[in-house]
PDB file of N, CA and C in Angstrom:
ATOM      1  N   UNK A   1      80.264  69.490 113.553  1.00  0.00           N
ATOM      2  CA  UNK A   1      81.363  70.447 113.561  1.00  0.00           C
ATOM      3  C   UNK A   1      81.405  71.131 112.190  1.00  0.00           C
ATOM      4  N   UNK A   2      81.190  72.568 111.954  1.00  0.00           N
ATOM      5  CA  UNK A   2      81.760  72.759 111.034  1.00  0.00           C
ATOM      6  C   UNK A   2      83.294  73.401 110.508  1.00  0.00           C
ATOM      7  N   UNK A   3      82.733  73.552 109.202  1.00  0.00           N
ATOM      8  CA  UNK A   3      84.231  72.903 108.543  1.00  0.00           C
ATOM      9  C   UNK A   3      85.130  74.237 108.898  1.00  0.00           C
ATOM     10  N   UNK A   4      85.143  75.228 109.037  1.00  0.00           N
ATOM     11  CA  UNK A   4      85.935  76.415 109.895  1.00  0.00           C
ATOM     12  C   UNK A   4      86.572  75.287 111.464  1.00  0.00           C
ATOM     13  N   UNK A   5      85.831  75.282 112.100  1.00  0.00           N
ATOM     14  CA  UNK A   5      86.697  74.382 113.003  1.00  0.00           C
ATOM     15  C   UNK A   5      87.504  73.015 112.589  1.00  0.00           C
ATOM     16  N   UNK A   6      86.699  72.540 111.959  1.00  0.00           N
ATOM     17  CA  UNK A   6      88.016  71.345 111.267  1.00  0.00           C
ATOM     18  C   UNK A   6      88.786  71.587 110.748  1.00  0.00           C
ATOM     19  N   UNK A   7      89.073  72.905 109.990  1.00  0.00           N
ATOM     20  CA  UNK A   7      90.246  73.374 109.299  1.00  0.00           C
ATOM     21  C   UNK A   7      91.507  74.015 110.481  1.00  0.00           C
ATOM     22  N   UNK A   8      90.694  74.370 111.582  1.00  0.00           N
ATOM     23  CA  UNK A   8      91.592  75.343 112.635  1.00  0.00           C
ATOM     24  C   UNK A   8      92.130  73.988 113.678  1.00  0.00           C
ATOM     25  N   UNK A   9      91.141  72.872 113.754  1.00  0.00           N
ATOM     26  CA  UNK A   9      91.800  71.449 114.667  1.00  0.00           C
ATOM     27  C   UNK A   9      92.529  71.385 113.883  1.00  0.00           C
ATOM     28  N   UNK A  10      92.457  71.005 112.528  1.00  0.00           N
ATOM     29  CA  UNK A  10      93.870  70.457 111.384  1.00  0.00           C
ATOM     30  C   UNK A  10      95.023  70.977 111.396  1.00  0.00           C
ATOM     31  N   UNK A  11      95.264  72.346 111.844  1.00  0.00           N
ATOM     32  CA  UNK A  11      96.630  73.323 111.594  1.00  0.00           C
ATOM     33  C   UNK A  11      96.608  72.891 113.504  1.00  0.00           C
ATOM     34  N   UNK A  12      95.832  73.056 113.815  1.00  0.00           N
ATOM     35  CA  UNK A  12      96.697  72.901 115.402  1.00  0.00           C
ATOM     36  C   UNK A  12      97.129  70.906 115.449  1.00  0.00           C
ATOM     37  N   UNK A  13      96.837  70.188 114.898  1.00  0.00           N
ATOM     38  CA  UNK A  13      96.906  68.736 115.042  1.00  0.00           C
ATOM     39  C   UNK A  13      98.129  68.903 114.321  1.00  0.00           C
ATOM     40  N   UNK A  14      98.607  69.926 113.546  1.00  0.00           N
ATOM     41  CA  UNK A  14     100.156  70.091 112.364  1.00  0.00           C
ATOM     42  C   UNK A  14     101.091  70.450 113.447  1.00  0.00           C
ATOM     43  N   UNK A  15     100.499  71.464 114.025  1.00  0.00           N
ATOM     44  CA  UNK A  15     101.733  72.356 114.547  1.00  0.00           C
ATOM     45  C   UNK A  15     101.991  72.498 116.039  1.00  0.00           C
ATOM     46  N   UNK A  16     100.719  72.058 116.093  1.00  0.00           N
ATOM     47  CA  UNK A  16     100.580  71.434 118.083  1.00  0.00           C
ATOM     48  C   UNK A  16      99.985  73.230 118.677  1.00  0.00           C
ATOM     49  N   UNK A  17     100.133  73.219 120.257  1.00  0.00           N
ATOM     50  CA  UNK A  17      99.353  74.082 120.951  1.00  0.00           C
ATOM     51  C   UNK A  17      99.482  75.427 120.319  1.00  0.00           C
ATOM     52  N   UNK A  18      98.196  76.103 120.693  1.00  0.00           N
ATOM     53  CA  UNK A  18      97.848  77.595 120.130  1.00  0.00           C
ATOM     54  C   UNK A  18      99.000  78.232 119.969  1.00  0.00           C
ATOM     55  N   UNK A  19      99.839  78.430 121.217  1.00  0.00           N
ATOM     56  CA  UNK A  19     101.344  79.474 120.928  1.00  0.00           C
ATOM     57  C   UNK A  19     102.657  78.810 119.719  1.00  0.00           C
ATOM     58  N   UNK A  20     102.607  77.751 119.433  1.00  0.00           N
ATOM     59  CA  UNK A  20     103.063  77.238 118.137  1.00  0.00           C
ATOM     60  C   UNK A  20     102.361  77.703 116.994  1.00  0.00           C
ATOM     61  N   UNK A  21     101.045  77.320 117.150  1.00  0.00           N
ATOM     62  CA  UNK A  21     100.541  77.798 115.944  1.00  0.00           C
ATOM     63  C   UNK A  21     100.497  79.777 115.524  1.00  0.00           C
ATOM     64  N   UNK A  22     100.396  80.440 116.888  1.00  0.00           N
ATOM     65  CA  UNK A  22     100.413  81.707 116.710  1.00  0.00           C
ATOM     66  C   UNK A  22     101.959  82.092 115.715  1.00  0.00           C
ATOM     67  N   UNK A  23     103.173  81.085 116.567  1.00  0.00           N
ATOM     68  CA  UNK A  23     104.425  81.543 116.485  1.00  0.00           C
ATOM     69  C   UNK A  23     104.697  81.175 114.831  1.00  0.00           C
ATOM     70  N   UNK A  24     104.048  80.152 114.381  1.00  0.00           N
ATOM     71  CA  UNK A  24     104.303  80.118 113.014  1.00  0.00           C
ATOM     72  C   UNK A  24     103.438  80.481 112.257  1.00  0.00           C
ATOM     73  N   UNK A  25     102.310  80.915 112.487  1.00  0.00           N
ATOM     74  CA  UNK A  25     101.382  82.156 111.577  1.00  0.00           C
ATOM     75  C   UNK A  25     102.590  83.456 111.282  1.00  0.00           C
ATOM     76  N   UNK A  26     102.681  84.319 112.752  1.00  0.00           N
ATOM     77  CA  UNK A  26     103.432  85.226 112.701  1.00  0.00           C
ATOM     78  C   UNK A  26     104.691  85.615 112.278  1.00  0.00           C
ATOM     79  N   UNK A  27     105.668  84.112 111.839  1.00  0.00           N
ATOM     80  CA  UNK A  27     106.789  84.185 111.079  1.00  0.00           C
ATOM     81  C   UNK A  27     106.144  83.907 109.549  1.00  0.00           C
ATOM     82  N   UNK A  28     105.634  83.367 109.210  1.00  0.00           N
ATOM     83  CA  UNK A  28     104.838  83.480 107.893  1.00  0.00           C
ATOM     84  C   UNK A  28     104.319  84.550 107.575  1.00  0.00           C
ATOM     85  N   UNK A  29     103.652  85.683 108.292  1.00  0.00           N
ATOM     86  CA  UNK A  29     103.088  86.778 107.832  1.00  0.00           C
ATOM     87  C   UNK A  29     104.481  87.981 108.052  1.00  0.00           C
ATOM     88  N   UNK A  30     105.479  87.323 108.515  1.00  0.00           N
ATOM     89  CA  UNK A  30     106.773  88.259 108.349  1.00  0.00           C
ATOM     90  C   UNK A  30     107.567  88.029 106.940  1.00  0.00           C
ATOM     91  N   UNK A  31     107.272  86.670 106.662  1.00  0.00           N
ATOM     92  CA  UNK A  31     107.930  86.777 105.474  1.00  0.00           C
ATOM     93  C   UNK A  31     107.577  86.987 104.395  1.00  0.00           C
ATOM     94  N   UNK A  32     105.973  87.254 104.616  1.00  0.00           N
ATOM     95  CA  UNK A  32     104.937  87.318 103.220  1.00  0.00           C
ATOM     96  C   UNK A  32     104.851  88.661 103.094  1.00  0.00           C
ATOM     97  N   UNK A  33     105.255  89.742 104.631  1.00  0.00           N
ATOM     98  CA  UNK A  33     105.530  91.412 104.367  1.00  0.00           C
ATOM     99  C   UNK A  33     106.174  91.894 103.151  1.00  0.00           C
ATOM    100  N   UNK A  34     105.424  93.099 102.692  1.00  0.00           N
ATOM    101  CA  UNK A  34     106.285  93.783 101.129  1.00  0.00           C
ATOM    102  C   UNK A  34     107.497  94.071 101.973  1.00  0.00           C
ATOM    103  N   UNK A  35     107.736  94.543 103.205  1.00  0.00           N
ATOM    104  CA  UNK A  35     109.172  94.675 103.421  1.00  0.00           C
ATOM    105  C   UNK A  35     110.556  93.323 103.690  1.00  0.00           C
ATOM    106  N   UNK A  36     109.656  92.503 103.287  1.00  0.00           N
ATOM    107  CA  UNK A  36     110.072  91.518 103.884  1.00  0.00           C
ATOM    108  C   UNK A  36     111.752  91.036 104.267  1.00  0.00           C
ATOM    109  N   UNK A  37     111.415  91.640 105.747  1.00  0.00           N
ATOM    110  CA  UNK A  37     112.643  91.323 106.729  1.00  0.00           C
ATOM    111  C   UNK A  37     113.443  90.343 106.659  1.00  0.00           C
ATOM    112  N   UNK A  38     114.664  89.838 106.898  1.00  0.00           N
ATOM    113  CA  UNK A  38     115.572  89.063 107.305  1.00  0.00           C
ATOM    114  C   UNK A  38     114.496  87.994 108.200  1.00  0.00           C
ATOM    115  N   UNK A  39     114.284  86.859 107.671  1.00  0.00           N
ATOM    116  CA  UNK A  39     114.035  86.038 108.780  1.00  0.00           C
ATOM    117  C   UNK A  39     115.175  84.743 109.364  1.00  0.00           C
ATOM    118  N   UNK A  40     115.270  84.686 110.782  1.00  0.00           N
ATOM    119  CA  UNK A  40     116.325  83.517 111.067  1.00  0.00           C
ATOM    120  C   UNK A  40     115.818  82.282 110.558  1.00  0.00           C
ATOM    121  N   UNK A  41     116.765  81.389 111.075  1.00  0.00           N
ATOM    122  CA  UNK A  41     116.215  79.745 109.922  1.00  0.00           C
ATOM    123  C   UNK A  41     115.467  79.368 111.028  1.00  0.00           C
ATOM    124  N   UNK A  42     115.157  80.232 112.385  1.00  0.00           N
ATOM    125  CA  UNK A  42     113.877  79.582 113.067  1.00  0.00           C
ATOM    126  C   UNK A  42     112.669  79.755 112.541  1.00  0.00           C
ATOM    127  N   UNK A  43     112.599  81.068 111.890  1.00  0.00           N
ATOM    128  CA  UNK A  43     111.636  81.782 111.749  1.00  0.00           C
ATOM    129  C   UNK A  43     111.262  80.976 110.084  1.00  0.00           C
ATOM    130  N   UNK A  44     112.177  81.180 109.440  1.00  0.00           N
ATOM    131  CA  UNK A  44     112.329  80.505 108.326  1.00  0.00           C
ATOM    132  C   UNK A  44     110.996  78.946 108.277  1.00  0.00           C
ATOM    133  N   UNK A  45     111.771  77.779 109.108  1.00  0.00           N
ATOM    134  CA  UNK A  45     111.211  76.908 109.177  1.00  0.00           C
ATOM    135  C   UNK A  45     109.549  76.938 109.965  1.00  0.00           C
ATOM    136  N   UNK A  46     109.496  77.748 110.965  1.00  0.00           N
ATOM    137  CA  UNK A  46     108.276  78.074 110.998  1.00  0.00           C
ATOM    138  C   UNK A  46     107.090  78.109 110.082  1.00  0.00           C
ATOM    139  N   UNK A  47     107.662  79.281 109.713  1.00  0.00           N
ATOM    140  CA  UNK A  47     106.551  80.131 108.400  1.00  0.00           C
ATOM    141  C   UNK A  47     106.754  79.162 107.281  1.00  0.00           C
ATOM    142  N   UNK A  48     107.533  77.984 107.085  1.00  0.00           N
ATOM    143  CA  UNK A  48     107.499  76.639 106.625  1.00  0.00           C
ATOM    144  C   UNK A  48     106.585  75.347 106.590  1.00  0.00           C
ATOM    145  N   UNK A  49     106.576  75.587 108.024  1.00  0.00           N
ATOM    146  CA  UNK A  49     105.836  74.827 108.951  1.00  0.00           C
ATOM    147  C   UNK A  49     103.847  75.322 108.766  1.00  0.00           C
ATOM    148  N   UNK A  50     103.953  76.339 108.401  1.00  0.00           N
ATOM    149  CA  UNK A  50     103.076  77.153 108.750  1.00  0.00           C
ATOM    150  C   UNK A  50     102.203  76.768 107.118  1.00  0.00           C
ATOM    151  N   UNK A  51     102.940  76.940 106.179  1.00  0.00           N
ATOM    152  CA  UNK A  51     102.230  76.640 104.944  1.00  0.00           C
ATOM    153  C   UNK A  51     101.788  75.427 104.820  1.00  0.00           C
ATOM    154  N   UNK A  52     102.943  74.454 104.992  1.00  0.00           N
ATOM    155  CA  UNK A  52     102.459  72.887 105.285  1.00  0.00           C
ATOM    156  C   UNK A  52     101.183  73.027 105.718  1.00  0.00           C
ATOM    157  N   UNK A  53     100.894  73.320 106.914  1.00  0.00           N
ATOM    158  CA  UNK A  53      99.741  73.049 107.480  1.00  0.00           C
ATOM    159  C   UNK A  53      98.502  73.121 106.576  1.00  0.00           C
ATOM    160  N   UNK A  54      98.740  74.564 106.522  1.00  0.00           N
ATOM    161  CA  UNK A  54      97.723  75.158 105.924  1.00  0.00           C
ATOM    162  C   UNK A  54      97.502  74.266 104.613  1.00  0.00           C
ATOM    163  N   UNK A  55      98.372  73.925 104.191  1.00  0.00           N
ATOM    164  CA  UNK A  55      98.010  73.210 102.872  1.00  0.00           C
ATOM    165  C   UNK A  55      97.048  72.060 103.037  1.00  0.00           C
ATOM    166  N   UNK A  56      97.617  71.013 103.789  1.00  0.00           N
ATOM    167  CA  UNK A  56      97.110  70.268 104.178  1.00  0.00           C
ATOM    168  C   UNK A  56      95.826  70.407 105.338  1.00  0.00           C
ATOM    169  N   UNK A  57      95.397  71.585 106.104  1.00  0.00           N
ATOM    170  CA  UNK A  57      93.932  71.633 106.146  1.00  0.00           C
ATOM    171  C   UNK A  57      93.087  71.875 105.372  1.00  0.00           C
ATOM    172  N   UNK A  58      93.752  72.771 104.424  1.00  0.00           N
ATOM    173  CA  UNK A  58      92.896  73.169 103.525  1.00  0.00           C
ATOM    174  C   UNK A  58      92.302  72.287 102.350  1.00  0.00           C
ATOM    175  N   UNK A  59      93.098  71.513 102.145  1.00  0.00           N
ATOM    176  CA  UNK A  59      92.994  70.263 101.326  1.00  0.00           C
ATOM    177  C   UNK A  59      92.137  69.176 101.729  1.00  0.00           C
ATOM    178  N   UNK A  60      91.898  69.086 103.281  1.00  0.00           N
ATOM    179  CA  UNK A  60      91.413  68.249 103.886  1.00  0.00           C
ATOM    180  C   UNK A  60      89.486  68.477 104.182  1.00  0.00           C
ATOM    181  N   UNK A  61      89.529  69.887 104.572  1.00  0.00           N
ATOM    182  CA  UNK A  61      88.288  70.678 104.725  1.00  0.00           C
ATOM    183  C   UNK A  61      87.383  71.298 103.662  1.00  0.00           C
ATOM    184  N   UNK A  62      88.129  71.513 102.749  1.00  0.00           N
ATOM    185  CA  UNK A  62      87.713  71.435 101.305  1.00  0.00           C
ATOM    186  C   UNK A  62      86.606  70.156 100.766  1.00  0.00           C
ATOM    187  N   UNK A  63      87.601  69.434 101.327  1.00  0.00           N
ATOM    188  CA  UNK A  63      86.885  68.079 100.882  1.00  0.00           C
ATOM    189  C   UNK A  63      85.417  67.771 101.597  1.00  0.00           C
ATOM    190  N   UNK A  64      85.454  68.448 102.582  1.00  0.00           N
ATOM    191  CA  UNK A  64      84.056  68.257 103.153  1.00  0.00           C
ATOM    192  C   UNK A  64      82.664  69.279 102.904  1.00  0.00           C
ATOM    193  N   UNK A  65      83.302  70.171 101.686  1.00  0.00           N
ATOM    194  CA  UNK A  65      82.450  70.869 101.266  1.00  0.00           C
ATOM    195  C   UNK A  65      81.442  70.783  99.663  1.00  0.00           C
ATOM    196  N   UNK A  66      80.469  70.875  99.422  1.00  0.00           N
ATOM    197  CA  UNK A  66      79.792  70.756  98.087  1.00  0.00           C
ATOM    198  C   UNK A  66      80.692  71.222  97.564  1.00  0.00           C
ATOM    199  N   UNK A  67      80.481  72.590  97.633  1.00  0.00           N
ATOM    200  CA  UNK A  67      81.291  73.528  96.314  1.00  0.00           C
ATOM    201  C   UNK A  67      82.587  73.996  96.839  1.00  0.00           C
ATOM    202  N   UNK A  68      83.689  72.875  96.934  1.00  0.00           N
ATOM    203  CA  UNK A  68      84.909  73.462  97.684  1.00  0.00           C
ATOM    204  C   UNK A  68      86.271  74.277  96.533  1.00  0.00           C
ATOM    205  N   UNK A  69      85.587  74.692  95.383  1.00  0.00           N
ATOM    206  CA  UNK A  69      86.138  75.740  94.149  1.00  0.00           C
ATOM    207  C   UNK A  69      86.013  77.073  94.827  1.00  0.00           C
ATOM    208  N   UNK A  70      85.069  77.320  95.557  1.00  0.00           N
ATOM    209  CA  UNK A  70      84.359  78.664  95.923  1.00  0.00           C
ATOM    210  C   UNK A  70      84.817  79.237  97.670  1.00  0.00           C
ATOM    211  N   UNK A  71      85.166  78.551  97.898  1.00  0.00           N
ATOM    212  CA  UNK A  71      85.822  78.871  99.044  1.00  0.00           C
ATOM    213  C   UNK A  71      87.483  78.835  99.385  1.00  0.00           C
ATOM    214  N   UNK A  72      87.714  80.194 100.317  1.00  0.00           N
ATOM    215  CA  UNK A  72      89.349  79.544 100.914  1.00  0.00           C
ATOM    216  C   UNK A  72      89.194  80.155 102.036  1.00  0.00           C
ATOM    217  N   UNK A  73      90.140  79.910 102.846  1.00  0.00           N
ATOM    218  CA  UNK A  73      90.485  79.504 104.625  1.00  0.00           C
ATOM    219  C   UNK A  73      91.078  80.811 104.514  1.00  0.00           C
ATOM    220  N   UNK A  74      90.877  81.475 105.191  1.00  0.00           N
ATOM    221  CA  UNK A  74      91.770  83.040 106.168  1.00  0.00           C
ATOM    222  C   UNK A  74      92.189  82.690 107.562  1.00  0.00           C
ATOM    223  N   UNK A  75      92.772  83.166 107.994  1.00  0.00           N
ATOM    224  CA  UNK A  75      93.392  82.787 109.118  1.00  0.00           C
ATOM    225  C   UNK A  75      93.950  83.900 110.024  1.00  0.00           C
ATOM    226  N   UNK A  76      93.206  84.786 110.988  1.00  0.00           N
ATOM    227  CA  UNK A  76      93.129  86.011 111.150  1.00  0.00           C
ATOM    228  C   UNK A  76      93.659  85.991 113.047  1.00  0.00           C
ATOM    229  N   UNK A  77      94.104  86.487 113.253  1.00  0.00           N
ATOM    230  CA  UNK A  77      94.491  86.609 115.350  1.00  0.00           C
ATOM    231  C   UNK A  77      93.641  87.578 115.593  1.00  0.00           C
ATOM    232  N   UNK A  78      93.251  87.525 116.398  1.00  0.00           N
ATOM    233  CA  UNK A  78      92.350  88.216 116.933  1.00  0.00           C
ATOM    234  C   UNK A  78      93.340  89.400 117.917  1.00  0.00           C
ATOM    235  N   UNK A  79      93.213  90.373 118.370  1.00  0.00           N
ATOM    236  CA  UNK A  79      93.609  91.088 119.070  1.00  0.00           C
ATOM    237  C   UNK A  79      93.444  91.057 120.484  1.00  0.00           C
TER     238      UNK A  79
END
């Protein structure tokens, strides 16, 4: 497996099925907007939820790399 998929199992093993994980990407990239909107404390804890993860895959998948200084995780939806 590589480590792109172990990083994307890790945030879904955080945040559980794809539409969770979409729903707290997408409140995270609302609050990281230069306009950045009013978010509710759902949305709030989400995009909360959402860094956690990420922290912790990234921390995790890193580790399985030689040179893990030189790399970072994007995290993109596809259309």
């Amino acid at each position: 497996m590589v480590v792109r998929q172990v990083f994307l199992r890790l945030i879904e093993e955080a945040l559980g099925p794809p539409e969770r994980v979409v729903t707290c990407f997408r409140a995270w990239s609302k609050e990281m907007a230069p306009e950045n909107e009013s978010l509710s404390d759902r949305e709030l804890a989400d995009a909360r939820a959402w860094r956690h993860s990420c922290e912790l895959a990234t921390e995790k998948a890193k580790a399985m790399l030689s040179s893990p200084r030189t790399v970072e995780f994007v995290f993109e939806l596809a259309c």
